[in-house]
Protein backbone atom coordinates (compact mmCIF):
# COMPACT_ATOMS: atom_id res chain seq x y z
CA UNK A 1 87.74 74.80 25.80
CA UNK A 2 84.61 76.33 27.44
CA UNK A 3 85.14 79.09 29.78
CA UNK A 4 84.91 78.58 33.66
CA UNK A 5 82.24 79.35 35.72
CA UNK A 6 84.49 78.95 39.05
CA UNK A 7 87.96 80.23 39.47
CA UNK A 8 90.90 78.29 39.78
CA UNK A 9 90.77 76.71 36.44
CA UNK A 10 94.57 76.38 35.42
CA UNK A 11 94.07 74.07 32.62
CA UNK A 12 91.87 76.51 30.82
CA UNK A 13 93.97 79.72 31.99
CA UNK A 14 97.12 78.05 30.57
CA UNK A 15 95.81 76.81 27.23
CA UNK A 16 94.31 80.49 27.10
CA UNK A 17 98.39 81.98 27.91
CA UNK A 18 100.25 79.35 26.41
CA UNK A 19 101.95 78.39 29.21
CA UNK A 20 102.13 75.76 31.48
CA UNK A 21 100.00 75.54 34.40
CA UNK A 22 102.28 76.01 36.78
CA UNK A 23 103.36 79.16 34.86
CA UNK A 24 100.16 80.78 35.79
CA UNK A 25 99.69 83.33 38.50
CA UNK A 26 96.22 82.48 39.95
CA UNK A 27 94.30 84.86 41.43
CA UNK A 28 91.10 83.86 40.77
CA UNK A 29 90.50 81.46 43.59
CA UNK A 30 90.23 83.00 46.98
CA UNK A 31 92.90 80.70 48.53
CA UNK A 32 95.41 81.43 51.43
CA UNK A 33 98.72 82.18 49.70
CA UNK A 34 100.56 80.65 53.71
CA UNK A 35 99.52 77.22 53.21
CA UNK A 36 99.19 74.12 53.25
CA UNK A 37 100.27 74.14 56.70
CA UNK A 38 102.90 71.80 57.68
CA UNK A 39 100.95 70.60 59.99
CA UNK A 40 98.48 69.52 57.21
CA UNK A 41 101.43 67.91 55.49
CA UNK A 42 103.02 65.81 58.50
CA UNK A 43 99.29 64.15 58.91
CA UNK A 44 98.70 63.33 55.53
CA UNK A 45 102.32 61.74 55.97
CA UNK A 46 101.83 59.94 59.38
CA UNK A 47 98.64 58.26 57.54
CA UNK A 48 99.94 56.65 54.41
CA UNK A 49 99.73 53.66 56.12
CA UNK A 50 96.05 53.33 56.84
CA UNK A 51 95.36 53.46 52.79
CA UNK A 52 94.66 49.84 52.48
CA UNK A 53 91.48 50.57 54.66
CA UNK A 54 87.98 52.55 54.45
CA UNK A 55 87.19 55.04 56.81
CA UNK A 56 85.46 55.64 59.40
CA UNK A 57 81.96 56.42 57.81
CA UNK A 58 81.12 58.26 60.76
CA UNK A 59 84.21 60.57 60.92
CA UNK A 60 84.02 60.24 64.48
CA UNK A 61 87.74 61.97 65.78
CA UNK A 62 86.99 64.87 63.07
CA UNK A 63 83.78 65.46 64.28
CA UNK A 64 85.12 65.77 67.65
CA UNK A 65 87.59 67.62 66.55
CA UNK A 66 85.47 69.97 65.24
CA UNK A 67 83.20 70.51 68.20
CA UNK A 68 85.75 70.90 70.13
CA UNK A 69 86.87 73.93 68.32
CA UNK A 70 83.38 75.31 67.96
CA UNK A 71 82.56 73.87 71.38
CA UNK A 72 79.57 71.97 69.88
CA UNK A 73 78.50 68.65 70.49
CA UNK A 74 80.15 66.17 67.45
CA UNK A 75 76.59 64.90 66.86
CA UNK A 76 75.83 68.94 65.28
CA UNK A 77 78.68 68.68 62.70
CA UNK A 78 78.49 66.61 59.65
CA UNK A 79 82.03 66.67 57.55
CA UNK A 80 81.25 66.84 53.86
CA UNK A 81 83.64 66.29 50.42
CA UNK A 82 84.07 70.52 50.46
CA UNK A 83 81.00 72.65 51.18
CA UNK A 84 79.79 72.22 48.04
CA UNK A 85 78.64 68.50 49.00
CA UNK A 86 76.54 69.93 52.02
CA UNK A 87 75.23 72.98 49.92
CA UNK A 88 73.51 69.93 47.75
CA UNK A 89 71.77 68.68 50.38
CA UNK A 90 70.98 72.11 51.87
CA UNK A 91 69.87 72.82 48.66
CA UNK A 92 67.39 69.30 48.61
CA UNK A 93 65.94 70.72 52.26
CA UNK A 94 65.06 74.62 50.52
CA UNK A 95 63.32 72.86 47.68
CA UNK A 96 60.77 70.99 49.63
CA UNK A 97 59.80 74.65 51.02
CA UNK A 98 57.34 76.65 48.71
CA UNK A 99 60.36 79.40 47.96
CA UNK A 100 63.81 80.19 48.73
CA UNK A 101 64.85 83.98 48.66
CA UNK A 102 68.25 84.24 47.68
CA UNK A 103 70.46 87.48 48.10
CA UNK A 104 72.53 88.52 44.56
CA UNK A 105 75.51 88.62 43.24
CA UNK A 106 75.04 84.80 44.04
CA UNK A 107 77.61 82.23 43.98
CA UNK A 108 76.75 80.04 41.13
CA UNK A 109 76.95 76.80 42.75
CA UNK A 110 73.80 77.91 44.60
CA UNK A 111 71.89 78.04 41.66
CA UNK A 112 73.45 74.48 40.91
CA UNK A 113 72.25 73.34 44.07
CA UNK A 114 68.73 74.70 44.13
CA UNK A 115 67.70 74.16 40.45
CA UNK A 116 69.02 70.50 41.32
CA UNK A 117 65.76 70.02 43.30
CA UNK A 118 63.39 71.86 41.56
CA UNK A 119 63.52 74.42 43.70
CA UNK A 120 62.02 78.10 43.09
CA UNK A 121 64.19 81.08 43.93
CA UNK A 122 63.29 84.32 44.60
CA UNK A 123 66.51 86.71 44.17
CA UNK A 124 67.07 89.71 46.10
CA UNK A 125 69.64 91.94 44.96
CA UNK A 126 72.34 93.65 47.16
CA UNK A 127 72.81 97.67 46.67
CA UNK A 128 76.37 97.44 45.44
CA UNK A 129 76.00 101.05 46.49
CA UNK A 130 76.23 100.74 50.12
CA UNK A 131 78.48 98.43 50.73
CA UNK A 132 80.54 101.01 52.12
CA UNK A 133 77.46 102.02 54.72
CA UNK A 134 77.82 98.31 56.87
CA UNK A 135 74.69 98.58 58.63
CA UNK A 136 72.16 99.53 55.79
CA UNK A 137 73.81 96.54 53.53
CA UNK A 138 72.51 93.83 54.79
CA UNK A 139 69.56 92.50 52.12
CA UNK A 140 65.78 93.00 53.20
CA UNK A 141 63.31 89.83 52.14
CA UNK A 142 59.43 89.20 52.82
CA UNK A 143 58.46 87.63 55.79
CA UNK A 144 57.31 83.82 54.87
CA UNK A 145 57.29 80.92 57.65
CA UNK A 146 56.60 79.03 54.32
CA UNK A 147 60.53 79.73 52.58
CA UNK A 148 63.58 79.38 52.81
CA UNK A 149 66.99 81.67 52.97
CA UNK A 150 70.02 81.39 51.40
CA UNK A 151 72.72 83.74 52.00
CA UNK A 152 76.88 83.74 52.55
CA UNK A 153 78.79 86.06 55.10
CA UNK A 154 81.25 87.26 54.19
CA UNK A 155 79.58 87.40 50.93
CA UNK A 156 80.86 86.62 47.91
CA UNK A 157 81.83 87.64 45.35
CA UNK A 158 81.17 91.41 47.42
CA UNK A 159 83.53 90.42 50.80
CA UNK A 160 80.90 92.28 52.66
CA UNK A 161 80.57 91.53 56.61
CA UNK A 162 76.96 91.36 57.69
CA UNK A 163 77.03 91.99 61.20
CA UNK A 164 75.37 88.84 63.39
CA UNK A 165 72.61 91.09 64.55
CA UNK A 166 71.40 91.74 61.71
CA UNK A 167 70.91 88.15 60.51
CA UNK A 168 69.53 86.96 63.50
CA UNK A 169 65.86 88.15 62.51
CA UNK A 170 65.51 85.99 59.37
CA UNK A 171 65.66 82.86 62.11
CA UNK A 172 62.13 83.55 63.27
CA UNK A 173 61.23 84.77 59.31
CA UNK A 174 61.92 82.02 57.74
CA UNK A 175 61.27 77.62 57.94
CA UNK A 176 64.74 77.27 57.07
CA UNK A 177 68.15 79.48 56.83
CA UNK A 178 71.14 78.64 55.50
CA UNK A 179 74.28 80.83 56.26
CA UNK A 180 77.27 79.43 54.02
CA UNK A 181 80.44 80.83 56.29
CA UNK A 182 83.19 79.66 53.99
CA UNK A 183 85.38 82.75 54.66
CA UNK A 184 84.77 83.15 58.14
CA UNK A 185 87.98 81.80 58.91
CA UNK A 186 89.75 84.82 57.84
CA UNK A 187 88.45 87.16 60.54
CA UNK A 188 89.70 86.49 63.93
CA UNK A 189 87.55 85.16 66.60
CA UNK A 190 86.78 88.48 68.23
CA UNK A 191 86.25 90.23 64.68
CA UNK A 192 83.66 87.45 63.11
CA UNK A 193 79.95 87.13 62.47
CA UNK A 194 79.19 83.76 63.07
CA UNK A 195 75.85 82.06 63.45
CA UNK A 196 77.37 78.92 65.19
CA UNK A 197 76.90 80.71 68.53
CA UNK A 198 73.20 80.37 68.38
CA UNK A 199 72.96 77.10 66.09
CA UNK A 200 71.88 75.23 69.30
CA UNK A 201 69.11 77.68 69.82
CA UNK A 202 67.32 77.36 66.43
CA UNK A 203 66.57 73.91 64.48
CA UNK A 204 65.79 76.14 61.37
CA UNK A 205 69.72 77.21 61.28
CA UNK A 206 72.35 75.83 58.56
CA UNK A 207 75.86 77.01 58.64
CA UNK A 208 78.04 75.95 56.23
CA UNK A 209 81.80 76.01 56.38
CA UNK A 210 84.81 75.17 54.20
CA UNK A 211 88.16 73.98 55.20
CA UNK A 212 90.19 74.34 52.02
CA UNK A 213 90.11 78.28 51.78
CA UNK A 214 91.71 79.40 54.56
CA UNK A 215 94.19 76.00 55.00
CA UNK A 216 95.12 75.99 51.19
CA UNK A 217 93.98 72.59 50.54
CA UNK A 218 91.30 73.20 47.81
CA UNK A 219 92.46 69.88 46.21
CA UNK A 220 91.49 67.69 49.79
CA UNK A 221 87.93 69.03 49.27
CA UNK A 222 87.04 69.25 53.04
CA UNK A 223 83.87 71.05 54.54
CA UNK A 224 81.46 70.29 57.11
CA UNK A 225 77.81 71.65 57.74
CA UNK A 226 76.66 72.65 61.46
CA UNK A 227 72.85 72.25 61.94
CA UNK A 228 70.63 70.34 64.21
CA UNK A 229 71.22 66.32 64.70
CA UNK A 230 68.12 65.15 63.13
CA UNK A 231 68.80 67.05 59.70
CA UNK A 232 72.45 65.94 59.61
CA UNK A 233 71.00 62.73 59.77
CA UNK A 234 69.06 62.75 57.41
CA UNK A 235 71.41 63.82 55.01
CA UNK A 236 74.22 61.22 56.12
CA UNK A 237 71.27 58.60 55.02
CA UNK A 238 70.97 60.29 51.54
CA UNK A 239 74.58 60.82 50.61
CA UNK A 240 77.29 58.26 49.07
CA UNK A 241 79.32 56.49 51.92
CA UNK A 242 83.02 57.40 52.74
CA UNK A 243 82.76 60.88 50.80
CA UNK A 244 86.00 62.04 52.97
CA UNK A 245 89.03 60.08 52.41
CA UNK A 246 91.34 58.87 55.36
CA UNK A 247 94.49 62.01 53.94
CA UNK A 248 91.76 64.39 54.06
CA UNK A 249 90.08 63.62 57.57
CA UNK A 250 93.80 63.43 59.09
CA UNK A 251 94.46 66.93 57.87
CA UNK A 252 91.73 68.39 58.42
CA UNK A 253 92.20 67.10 62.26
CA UNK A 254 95.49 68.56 62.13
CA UNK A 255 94.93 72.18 60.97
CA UNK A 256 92.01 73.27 62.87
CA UNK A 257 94.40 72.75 65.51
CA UNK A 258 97.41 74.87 64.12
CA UNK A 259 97.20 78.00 66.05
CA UNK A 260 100.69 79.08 64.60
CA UNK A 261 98.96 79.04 61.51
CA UNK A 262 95.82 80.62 62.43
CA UNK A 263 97.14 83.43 64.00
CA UNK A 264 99.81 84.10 61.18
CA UNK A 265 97.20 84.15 58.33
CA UNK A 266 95.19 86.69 60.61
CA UNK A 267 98.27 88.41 61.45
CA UNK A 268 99.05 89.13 57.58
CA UNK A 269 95.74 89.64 55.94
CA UNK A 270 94.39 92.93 56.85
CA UNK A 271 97.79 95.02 55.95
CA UNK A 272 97.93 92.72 52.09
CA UNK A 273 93.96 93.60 51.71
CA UNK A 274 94.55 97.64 52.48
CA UNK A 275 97.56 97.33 50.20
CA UNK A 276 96.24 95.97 47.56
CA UNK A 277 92.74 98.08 47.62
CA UNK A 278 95.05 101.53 47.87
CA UNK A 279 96.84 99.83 44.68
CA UNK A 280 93.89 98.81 42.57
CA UNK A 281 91.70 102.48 43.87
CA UNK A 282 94.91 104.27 41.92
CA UNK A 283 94.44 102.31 38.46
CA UNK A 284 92.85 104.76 35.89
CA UNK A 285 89.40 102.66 35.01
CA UNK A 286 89.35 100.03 38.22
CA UNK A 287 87.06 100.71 41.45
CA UNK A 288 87.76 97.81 44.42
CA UNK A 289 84.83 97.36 46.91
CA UNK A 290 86.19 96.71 50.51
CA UNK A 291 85.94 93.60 51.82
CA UNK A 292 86.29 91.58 54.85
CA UNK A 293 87.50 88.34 53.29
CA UNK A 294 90.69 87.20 51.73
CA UNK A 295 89.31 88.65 47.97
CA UNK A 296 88.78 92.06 46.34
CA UNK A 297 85.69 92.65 44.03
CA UNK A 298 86.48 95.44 41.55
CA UNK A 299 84.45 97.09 38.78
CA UNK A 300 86.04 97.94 35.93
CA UNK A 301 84.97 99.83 32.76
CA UNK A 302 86.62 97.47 30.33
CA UNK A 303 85.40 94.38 29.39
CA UNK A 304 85.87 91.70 32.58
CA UNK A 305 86.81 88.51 29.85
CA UNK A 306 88.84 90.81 27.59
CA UNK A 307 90.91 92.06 30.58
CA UNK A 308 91.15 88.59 31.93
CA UNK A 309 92.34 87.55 28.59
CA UNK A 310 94.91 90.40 27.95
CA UNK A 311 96.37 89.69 31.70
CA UNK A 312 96.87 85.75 30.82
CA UNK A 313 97.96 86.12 27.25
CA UNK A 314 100.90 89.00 28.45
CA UNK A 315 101.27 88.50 32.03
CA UNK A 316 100.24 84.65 32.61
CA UNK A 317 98.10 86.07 35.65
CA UNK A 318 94.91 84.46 36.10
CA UNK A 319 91.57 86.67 37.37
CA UNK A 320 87.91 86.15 38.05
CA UNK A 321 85.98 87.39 35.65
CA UNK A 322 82.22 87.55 37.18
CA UNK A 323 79.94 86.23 34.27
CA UNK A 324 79.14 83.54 36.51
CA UNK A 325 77.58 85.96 38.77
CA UNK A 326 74.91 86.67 36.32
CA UNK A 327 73.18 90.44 38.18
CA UNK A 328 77.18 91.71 37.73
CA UNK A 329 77.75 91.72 34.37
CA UNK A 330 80.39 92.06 32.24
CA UNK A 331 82.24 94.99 33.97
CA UNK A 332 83.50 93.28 37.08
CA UNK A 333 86.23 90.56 38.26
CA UNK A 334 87.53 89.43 41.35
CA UNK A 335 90.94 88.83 42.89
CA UNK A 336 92.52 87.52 45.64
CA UNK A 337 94.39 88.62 48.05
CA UNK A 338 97.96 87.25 47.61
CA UNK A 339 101.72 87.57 48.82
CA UNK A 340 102.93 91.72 48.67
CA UNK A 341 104.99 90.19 45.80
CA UNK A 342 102.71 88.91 43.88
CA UNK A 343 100.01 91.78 44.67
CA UNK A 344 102.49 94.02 43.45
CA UNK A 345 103.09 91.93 40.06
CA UNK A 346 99.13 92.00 39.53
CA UNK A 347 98.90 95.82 40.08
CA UNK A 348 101.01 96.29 37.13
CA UNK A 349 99.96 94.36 34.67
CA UNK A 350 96.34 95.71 35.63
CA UNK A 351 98.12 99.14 35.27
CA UNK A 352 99.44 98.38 31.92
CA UNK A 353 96.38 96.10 30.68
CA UNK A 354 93.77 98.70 31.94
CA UNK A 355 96.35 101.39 29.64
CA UNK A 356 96.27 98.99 26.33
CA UNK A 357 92.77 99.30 26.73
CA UNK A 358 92.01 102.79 27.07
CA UNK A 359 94.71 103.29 24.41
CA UNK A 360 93.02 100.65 21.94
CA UNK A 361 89.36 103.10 22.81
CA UNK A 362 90.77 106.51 21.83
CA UNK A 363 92.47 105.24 18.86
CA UNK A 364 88.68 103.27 18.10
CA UNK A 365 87.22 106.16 18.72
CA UNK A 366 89.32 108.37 16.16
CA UNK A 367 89.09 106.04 13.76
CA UNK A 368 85.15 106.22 13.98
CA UNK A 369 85.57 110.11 14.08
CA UNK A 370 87.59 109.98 10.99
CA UNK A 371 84.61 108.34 8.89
């Protein structure tokens, strides 16, 4: 069975442990440990009923929904099957353009969705090093009215912030930018970054945002795309009809307006993150990064695959290794941020794994001595 290039891949982590899926520990997807919400639960519920029809094609009530919460006109929102969906036709838009710079470590769908087109991508690497230093992080590109931008906040796989004023500038750089926010959710309203205050102000914006993350419903697929009428238009004429289905819609309805749920998911991150960072910063071989989003990136100087291999054949827990992030290498994984119970269970088995490891070196190394 071929290795995964995302995370969450339970049918290959489990034939890899030799467990059941449901044995495995996951934290290689960057989902919310609180959810689903109830709320999302009771709507898919209330709805059975309306199976035996199609939906709406327009989404209408979601839509509204949605631009009700980001106090936005419905016509700027365009609900997609996940992010990913809308990052393919974002990614169809950047190819017509002569370039698209793209900032690295890069989420490897985007590569998906550019190459799809033909498009030709110009990578800019991020200074790992000063991530720490917030205001020098932010990537630098060439000025081109002629090319496109691609870029997440928080990033991934790094969970750095970029702060909104520093993003703002590549608007009048560039013919088209495209800000994927899928982990915006996790910062409260007064802490976040988001472009979708200005959206209205610049035709040439894209924002990007995923529903399944934060609400724990990866297996709904729900995202949506904020960007001027005319392009979401465009790309509602492209795509397959009916890419939501009716369970999906309803939910998605339902949790953007669970404040409870919101505000406990805010309430509990910060405290897990800075618990789990102190944790992994006092493992012999392990350095986290900090990060503003709901995942941890940590170098390591093992082998990434090996370590992820040790941890699921031993411990049935489930990393990201971060081969698919091709300018990282093979000395970094990612993990997310989970309950303190299950942090704490992933601590030690990284404590023990990372100590098989440097055991299996020395005794490598006096072996080699020995010849």
């Amino acid at each position: 069975m071929m290795r995964p290039t995302h995370g969450g891949n339970l049918v290959w982590a489990a034939a890899v442990a030799g467990c059941s899926p449901s044995e495995i520990l996951d934290f290689s997807a960057s989902i919310n440990p609180l959810g689903p919400p109830k709320s999302a639960i009771a709507a898919i519920q209330a709805h059975l009923g309306e199976l035996g029809a199609y939906p709406d094609p327009n989404y209408w009530e979601l839509r509204t929904a949605l631009g009700q919460w980001h106090q936005l006109p419905p016509e700027w929102i365009l609900p997609g099957n996940g992010s990913a969906e809308l990052l393919t036709w974002a990614g169809w838009d950047l190819a017509q353009l002569t370039k698209t710079f793209l900032s690295t470590p890069a989420f490897a769908d985007y590569y998906r969705a550019l190459k799809a087109f033909g498009a030709k991508v110009q990578e800019c690497p991020l200074e790992l090093e000063k991530l720490e230093d917030r205001q020098d992080a932010c990537p630098t590109f060439s000025n081109s009215l002629e090319c496109g931008l691609l870029l997440n906040n928080p990033h991934n796989p790094t969970g750095q912030m970029f702060l909104r004023e520093k993003i703002l500038p590549y608007l009048e750089q560039f013919a088209l930018v495209v800000v994927d926010e899928a982990f915006m959710d996790f910062l409260p309203p007064e802490q976040e970054q988001s472009l979708i205050c200005v959206v209205q102000e610049y035709p040439n914006l894209v924002i990007l945002r995923s529903l399944t993350k934060f609400y724990s419903l990866p297996g709904l697929r729900l995202g949506y795309a904020i960007a001027h009428p005319d392009r979401l238009q465009s790309w509602q004429q492209r795509r397959d009809p009916w890419s939501i289905n009716t369970l999906a819609a309803a939910a998605a309805v339902a949790v953007i307006q669970d404040r409870e749920f919101q505000q406990r998911t805010w309430k509990w991150l910060p405290s897990a993150r800075i618990e789990l960072f102190e944790g992994l910063s006092q493992i012999s071989g392990l350095r986290p990064y900090q990060s503003s989003a709901n995942f941890l990136l940590v170098q390591t100087e093992h082998l990434s695959s090996t370590l992820q291999e040790k941890l699921l054949q031993h411990d049935q827990i489930l990393i990201r290794d971060c081969l698919s992030f091709p300018t990282l290498g093979d000395r970094f994984f990612r993990v997310a941020v989970r309950s303190e119970v299950e942090n704490k269970r992933l601590l030690q088995a990284l404590k023990e794994r990372s100590e098989d490891a440097g055991a299996d070196l020395r005794f490598r190394g006096q072996r080699s001595g020995g010849v």
